[in-house]
N, C-alpha and C. Protein backbone atom coordinates (compact mmCIF):
# COMPACT_ATOMS: atom_id res chain seq x y z
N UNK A 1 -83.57 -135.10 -179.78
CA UNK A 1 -83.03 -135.41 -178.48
C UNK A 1 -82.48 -134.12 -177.85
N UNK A 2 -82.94 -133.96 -176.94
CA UNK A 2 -82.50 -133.02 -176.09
C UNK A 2 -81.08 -133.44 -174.67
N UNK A 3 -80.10 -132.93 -175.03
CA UNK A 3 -79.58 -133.05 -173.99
C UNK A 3 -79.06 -132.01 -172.68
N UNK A 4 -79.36 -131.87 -171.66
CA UNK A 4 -79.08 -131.24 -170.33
C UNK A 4 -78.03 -131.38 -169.88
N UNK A 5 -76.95 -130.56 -169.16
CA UNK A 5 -76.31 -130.52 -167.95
C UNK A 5 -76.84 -130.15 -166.72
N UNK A 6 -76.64 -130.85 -165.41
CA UNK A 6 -76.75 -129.81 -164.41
C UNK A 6 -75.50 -128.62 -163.78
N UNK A 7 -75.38 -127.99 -163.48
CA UNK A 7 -74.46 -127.45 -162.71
C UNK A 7 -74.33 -128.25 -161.39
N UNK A 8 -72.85 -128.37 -160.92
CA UNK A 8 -72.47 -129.06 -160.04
C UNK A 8 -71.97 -128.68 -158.43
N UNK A 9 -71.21 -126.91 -159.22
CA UNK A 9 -70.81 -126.23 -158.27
C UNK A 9 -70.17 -125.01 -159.24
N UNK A 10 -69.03 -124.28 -158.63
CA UNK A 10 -69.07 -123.25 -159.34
C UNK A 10 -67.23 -123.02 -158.55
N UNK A 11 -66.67 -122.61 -159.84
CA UNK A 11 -65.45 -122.30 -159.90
C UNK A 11 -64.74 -120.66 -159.08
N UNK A 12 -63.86 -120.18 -157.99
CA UNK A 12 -63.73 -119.31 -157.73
C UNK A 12 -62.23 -119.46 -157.84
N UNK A 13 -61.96 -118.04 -158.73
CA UNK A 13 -60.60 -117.62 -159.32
C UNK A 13 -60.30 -116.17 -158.87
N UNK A 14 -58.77 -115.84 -159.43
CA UNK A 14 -58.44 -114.07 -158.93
C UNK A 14 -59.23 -113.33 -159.80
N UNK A 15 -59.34 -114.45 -161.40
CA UNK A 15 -59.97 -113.56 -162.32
C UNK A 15 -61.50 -112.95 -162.48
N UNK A 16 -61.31 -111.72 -162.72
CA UNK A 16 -63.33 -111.29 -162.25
C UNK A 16 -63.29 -111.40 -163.74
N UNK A 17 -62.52 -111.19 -164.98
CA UNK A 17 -63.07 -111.00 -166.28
C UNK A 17 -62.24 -111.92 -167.26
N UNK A 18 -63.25 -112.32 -168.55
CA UNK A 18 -61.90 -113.32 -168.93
C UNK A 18 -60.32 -112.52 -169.41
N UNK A 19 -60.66 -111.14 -170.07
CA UNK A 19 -59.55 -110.57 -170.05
C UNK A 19 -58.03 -110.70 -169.58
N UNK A 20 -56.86 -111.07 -169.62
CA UNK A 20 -55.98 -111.46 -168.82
C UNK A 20 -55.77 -112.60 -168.28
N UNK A 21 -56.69 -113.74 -168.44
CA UNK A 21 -56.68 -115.12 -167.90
C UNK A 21 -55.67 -115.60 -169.11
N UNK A 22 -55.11 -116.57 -167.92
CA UNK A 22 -53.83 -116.98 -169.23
C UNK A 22 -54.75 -118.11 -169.54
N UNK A 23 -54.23 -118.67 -170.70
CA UNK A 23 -55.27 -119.24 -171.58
C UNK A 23 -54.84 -120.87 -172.10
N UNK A 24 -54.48 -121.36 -170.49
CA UNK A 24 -54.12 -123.08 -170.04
C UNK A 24 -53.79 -123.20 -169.24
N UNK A 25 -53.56 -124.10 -168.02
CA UNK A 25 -53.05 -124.12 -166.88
C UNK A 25 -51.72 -124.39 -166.63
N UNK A 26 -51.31 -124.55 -167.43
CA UNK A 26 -49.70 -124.88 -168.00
C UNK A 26 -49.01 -123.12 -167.54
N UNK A 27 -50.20 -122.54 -168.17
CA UNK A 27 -49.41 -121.23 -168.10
C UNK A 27 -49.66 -120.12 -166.76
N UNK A 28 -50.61 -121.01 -165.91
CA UNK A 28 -50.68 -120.13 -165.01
C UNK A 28 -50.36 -121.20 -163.05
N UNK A 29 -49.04 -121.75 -163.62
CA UNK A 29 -48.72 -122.01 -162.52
C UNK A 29 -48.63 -121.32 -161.20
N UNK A 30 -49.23 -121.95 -160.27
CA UNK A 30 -48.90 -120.69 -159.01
C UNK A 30 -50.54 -120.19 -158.76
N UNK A 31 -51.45 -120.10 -159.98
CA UNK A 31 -52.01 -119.36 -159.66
C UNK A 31 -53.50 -120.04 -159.33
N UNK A 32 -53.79 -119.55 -157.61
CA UNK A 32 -54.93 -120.69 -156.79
C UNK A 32 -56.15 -119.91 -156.95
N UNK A 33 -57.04 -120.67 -156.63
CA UNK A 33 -58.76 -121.03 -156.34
C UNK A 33 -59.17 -121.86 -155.95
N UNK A 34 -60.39 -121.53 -156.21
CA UNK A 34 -61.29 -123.46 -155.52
C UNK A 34 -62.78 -123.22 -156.00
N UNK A 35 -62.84 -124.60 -155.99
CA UNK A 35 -63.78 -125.17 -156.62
C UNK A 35 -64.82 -125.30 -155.45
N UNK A 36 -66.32 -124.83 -155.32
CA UNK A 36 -67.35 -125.09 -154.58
C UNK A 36 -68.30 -125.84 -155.26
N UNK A 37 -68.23 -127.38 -154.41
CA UNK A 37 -69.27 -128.36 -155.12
C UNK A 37 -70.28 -127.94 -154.30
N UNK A 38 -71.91 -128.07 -154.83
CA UNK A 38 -73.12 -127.59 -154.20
C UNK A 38 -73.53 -129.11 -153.09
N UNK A 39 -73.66 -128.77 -152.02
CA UNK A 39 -74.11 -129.18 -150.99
C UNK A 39 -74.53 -130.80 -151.59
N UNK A 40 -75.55 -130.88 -152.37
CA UNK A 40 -75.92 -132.11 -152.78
C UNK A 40 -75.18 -133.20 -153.52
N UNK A 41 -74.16 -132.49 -153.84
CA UNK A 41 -73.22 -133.44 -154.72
C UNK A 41 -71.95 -133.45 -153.68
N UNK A 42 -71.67 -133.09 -152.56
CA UNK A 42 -70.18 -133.03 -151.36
C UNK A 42 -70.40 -134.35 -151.54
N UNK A 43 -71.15 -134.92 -151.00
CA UNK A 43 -70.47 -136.49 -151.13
C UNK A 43 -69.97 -137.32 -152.16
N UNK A 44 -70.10 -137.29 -153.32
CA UNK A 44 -69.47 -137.39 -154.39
C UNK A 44 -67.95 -136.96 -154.60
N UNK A 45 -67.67 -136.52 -153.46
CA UNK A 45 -66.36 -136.16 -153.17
C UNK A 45 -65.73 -137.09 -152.48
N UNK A 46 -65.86 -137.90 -151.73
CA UNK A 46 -65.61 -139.03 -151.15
C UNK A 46 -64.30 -139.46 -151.54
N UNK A 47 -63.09 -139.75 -151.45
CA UNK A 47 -61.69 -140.42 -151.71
C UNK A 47 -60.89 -139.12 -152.76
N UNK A 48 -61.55 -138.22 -152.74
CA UNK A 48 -60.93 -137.39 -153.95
C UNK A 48 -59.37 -137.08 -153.37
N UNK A 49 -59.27 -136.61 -152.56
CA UNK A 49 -58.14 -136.38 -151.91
C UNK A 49 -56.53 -136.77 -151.95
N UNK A 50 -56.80 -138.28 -152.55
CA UNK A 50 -55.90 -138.88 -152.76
C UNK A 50 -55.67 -138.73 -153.97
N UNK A 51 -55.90 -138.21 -154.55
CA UNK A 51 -55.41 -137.73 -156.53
C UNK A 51 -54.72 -135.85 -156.08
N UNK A 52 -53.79 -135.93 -156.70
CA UNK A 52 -52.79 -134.66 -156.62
C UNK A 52 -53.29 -133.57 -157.86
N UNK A 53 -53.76 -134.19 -159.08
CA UNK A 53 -54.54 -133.23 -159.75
C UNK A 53 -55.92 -133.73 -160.17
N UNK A 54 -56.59 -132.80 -160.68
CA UNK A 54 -58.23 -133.38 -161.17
C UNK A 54 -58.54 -132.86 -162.43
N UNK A 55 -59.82 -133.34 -163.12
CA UNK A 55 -59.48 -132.49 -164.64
C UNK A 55 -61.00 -131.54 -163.56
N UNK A 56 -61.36 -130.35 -164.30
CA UNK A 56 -62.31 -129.62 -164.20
C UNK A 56 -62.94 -129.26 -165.44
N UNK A 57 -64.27 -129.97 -165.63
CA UNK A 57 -65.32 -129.97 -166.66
C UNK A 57 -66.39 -128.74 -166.54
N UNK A 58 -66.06 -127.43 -167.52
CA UNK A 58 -67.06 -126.32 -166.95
C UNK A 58 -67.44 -125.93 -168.16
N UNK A 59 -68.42 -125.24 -167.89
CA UNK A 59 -69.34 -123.84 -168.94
C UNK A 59 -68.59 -122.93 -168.96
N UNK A 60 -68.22 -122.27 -170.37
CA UNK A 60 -67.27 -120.99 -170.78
C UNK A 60 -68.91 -120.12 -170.53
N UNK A 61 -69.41 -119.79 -169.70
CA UNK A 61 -70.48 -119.24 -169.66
C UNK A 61 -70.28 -117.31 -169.71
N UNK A 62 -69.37 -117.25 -170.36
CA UNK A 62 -68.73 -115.31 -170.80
C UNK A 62 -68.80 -115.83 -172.08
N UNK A 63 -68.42 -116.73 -173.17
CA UNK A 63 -68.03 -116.81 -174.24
C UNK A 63 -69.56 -116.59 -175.44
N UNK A 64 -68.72 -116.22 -176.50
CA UNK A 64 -70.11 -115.67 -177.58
C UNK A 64 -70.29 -116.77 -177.85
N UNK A 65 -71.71 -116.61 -179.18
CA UNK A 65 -72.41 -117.69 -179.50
C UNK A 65 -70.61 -118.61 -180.52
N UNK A 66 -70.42 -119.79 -180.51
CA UNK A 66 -69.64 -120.45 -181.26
C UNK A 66 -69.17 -120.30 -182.84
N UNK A 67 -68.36 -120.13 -182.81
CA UNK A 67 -68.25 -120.18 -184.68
C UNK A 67 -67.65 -121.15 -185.48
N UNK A 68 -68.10 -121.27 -186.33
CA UNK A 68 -66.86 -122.65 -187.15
C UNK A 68 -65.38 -122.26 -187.14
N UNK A 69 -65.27 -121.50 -187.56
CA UNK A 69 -63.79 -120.70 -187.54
C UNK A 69 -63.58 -119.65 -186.80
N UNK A 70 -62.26 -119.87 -186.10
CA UNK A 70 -61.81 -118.85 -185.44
C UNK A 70 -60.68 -118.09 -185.48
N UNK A 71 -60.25 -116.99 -184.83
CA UNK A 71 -58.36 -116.79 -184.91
C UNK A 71 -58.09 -117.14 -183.30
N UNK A 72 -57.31 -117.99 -183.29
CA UNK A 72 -57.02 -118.40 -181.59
C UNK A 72 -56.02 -117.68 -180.82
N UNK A 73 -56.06 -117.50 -180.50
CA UNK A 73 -55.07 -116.40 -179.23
C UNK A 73 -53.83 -116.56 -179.72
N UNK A 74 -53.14 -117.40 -179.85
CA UNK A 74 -51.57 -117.96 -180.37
C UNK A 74 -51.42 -117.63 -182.19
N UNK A 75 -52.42 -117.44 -182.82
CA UNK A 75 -51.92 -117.41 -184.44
C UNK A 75 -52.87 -116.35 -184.64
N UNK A 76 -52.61 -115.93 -186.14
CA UNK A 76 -53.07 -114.74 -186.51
C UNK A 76 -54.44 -115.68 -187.73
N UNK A 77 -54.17 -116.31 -187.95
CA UNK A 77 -54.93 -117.07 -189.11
C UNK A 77 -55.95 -117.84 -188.39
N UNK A 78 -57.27 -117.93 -189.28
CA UNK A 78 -58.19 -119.03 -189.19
C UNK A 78 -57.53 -120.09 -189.05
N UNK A 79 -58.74 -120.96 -187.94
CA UNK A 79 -58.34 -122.08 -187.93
C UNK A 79 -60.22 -122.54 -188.04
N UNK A 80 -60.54 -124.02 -187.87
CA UNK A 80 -61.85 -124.49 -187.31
C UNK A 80 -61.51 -124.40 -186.23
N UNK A 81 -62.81 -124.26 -185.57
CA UNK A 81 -63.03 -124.40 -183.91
C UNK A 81 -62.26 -125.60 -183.61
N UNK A 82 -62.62 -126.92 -184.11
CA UNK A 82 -62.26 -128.13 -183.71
C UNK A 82 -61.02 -128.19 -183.58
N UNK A 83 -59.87 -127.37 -184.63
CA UNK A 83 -58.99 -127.53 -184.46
C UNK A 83 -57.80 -126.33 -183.34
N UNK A 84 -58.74 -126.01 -182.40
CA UNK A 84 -58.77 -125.23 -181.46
C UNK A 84 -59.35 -125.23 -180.05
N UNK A 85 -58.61 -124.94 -178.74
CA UNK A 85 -59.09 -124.44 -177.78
C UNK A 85 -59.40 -123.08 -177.19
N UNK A 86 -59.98 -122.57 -178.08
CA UNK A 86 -61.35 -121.60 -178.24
C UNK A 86 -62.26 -121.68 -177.18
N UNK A 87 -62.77 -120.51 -176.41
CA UNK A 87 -64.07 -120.79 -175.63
C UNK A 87 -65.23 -120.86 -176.45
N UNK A 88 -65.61 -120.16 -177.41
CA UNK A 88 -66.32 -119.53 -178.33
C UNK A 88 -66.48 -121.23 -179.03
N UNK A 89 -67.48 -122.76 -178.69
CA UNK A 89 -68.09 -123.43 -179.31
C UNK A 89 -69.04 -123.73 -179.66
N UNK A 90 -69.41 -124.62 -180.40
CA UNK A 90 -70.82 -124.75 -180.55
C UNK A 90 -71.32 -125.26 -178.94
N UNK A 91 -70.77 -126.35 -177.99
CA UNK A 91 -70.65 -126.56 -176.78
C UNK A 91 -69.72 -125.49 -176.03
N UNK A 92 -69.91 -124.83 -175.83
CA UNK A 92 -68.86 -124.10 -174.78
C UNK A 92 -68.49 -124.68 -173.51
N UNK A 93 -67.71 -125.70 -173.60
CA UNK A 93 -67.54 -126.69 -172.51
C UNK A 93 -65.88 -126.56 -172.76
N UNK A 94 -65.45 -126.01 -171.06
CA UNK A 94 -63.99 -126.27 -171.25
C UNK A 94 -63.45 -127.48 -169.96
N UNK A 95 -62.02 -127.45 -170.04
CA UNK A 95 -61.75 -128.63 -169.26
C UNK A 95 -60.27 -128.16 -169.11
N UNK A 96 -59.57 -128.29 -167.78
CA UNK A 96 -58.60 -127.88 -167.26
C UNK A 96 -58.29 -128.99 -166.26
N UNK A 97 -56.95 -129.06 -166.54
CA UNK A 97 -56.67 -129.80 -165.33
C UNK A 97 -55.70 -129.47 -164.09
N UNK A 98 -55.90 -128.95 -163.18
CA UNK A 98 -55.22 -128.23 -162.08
C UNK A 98 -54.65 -129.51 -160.73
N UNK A 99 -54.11 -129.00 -159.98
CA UNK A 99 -53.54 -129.17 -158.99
C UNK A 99 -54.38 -128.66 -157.99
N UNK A 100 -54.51 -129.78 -156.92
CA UNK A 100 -55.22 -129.93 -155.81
C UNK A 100 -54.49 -130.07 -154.73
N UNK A 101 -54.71 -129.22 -154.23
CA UNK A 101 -54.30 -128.76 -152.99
C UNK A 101 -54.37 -129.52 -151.23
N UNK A 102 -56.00 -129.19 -151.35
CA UNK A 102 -56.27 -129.75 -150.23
C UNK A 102 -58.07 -129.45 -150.56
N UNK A 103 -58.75 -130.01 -149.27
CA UNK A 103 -60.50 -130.10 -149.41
C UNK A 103 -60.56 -129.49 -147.88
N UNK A 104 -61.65 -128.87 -147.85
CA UNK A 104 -62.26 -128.81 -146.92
C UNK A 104 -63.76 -128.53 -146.72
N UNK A 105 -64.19 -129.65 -146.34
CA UNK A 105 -66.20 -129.63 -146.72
C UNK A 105 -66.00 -130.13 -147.94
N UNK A 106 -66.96 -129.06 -148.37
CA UNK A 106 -67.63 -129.18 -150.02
C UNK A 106 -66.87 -128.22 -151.11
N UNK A 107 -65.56 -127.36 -150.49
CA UNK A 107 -64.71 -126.97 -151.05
C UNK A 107 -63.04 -127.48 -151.35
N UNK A 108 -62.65 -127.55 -152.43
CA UNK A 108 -61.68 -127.84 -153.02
C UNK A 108 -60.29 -126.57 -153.15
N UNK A 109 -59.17 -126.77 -152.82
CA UNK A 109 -58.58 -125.63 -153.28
C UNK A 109 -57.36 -126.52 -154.09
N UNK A 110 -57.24 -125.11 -154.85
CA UNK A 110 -56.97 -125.67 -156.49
C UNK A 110 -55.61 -124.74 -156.81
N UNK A 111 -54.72 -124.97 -157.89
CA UNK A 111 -53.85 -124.19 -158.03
C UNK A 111 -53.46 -124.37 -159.36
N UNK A 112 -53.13 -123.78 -160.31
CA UNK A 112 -52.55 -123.35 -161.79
C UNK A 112 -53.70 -123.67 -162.37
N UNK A 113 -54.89 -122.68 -161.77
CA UNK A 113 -55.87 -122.30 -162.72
C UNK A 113 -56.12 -121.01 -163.53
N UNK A 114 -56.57 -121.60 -164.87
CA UNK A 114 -56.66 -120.67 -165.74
C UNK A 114 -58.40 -120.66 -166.35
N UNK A 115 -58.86 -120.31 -165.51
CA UNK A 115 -60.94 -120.06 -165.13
C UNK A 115 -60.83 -118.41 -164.29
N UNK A 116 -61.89 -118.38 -165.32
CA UNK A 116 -62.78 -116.99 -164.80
C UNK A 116 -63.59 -117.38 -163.20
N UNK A 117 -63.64 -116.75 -163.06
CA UNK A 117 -64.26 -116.59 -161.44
C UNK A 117 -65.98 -116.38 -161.88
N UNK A 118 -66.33 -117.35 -161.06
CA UNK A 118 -67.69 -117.97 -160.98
C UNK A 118 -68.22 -118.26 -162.10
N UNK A 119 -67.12 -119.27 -162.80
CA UNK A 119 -67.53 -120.26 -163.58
C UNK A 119 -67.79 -121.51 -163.17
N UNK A 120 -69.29 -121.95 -164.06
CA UNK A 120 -70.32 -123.37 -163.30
C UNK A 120 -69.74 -124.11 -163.91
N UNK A 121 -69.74 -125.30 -162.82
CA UNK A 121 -68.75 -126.51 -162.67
C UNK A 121 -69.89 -127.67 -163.33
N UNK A 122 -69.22 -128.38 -164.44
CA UNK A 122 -70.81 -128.97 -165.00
C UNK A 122 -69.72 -130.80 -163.92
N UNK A 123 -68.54 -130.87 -163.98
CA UNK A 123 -68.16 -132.39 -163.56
C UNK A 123 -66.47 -132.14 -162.95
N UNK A 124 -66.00 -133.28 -162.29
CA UNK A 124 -64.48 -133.32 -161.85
C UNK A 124 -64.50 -134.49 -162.46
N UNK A 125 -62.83 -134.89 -162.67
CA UNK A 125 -62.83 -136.23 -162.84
C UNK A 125 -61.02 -135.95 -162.31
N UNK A 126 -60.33 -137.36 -161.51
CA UNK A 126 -59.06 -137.25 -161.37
C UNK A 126 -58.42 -137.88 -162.57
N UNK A 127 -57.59 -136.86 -162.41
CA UNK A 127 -56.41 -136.80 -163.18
C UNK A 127 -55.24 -137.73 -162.81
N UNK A 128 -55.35 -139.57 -164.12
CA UNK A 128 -54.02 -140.16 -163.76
C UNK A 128 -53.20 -139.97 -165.22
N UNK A 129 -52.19 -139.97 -165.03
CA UNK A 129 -51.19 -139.92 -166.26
C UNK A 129 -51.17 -141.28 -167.09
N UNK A 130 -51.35 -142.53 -166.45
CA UNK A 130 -51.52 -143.72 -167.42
C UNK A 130 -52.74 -143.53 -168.03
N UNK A 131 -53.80 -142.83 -167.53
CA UNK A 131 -54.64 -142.88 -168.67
C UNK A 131 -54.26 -141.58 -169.58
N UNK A 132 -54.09 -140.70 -169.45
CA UNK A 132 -54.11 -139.27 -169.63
C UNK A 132 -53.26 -138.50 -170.66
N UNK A 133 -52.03 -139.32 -170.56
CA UNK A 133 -50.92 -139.00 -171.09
C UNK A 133 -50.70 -139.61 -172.02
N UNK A 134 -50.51 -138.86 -173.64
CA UNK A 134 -50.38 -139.55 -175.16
C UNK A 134 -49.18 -139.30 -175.33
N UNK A 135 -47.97 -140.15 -176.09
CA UNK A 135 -47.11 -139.43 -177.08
C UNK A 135 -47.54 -138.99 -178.32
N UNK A 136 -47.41 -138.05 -178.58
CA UNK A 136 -48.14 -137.34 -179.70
C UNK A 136 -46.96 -137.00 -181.00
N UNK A 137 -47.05 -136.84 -182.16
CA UNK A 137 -46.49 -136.90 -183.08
C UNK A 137 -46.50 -135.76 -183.83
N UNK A 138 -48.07 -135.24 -183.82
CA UNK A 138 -48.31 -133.86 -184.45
C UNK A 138 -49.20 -132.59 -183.22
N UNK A 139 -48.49 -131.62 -183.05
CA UNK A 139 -49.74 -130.70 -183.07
C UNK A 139 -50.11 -129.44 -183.83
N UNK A 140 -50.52 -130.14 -184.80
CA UNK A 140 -50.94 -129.18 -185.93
C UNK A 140 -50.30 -128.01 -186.31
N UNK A 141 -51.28 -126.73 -186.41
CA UNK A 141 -50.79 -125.18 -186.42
C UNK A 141 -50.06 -124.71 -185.28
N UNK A 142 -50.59 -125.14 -183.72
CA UNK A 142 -49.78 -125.32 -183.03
C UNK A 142 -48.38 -125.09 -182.84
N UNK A 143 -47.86 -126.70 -183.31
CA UNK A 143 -46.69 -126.54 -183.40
C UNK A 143 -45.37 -125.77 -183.49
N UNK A 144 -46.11 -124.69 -184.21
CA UNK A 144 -44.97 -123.31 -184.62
C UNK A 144 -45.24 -122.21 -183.69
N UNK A 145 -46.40 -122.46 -183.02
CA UNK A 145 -47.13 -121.48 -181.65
C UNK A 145 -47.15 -121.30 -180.72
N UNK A 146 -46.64 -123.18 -180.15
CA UNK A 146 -46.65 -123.57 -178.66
C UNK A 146 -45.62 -122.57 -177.86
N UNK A 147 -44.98 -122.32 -178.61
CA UNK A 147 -44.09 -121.91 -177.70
C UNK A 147 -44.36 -120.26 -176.90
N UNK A 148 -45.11 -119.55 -177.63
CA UNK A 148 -46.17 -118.31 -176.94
C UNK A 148 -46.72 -118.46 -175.96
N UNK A 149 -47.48 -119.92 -175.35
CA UNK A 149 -48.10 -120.21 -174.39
C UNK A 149 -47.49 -119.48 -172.95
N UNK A 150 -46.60 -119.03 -172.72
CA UNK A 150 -45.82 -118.51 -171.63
C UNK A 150 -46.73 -117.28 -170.98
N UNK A 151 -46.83 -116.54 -172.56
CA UNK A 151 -47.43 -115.00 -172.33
C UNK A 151 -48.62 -114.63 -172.84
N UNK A 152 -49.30 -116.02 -173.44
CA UNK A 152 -50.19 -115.87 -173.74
C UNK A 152 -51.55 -115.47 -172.75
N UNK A 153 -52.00 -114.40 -173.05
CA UNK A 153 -53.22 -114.12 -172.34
C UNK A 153 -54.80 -113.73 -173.29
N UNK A 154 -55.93 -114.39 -172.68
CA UNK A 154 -56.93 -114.00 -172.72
C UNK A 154 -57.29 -112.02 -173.29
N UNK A 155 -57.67 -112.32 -174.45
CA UNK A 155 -57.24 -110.57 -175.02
C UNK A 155 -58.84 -110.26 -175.07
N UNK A 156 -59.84 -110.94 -175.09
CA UNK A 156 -61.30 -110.58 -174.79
C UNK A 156 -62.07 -110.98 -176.11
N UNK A 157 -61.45 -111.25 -177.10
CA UNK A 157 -62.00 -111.49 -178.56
C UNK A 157 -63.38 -113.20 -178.41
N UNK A 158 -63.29 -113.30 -177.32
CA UNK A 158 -64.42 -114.64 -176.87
C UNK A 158 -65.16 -114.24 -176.37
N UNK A 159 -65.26 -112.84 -175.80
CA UNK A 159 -66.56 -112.91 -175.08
C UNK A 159 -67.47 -112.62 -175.61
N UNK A 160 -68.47 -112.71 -174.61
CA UNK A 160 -69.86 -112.21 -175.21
C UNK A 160 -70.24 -110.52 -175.19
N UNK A 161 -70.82 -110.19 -176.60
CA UNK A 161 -71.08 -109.00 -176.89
C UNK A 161 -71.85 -108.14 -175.73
């Protein structure tokens, strides 16, 4: 079985390299873009407006081929991919969920994004908190890490060679 994405549209950020991209949207409040859906899919935009954030479904399309194990930006130790948000997957599919601004046309403007600039947009979906939102109990290795997320930045160890 073969499976396909299309590209949908394509992500525009301050960032030209992943270098320096903070590395969640948590951590890069403040910081805007927008999203250009391709002409054929604008209408699919239809009621979006009324949701305050959206998730954004894209291609890490800078990131190397995937590995089982990685060292993730926040710890010094292996982890599995799985147990990581790593660009570097066997899918290199990431997902962010930002703050929406406002639309105009077939463009979206967006804010506390943490995307490379002219990264392809494979889907949107809005963002509600009754579905969205878990109480959670564990987060793993994490846990002793989260708290780096502030200054954590994109150091280049994902990209492609």
């Amino acid at each position: 079985m073969k499976i396909q994405y299309k590209q949908i549209g394509v992500i525009h950020s301050p960032f030209k390299e992943p270098r320096g991209v903070p590395i969640q949207p948590s951590a890069a409040r403040g910081v805007r873009g927008t999203v250009e859906v391709f002409a054929e899919y604008a209408p699919g935009l239809k009621d979006i407006e009324g949701f305050s954030h959206i998730i954004l479904i894209y291609h890490f399309h800078l990131a190397n081929h995937g590995k089982l194990f990685v060292r993730p930006y926040m710890d010094e130790e292996e982890h599995g991919i799985f147990a990581t948000r790593a660009p570097s997957r066997p899918n290199p599919i990431g997902l962010s969920v930002v703050r929406l601004i406002g639309i105009e046309g077939n463009v979206l403007h967006i804010e506390d994004v943490d995307i490379v600039d002219r990264t392809p947009l494979l889907d949107i979906k809005p963002y509600i908190p009754e579905f969205d939102i878990r109480t959670v109990e564990k987060k793993g290795w994490l846990e002793r890490n989260v708290h780096k997320l502030p200054e954590a930045r994109d150091d280049g160890r994902f990209v492609k060679d």
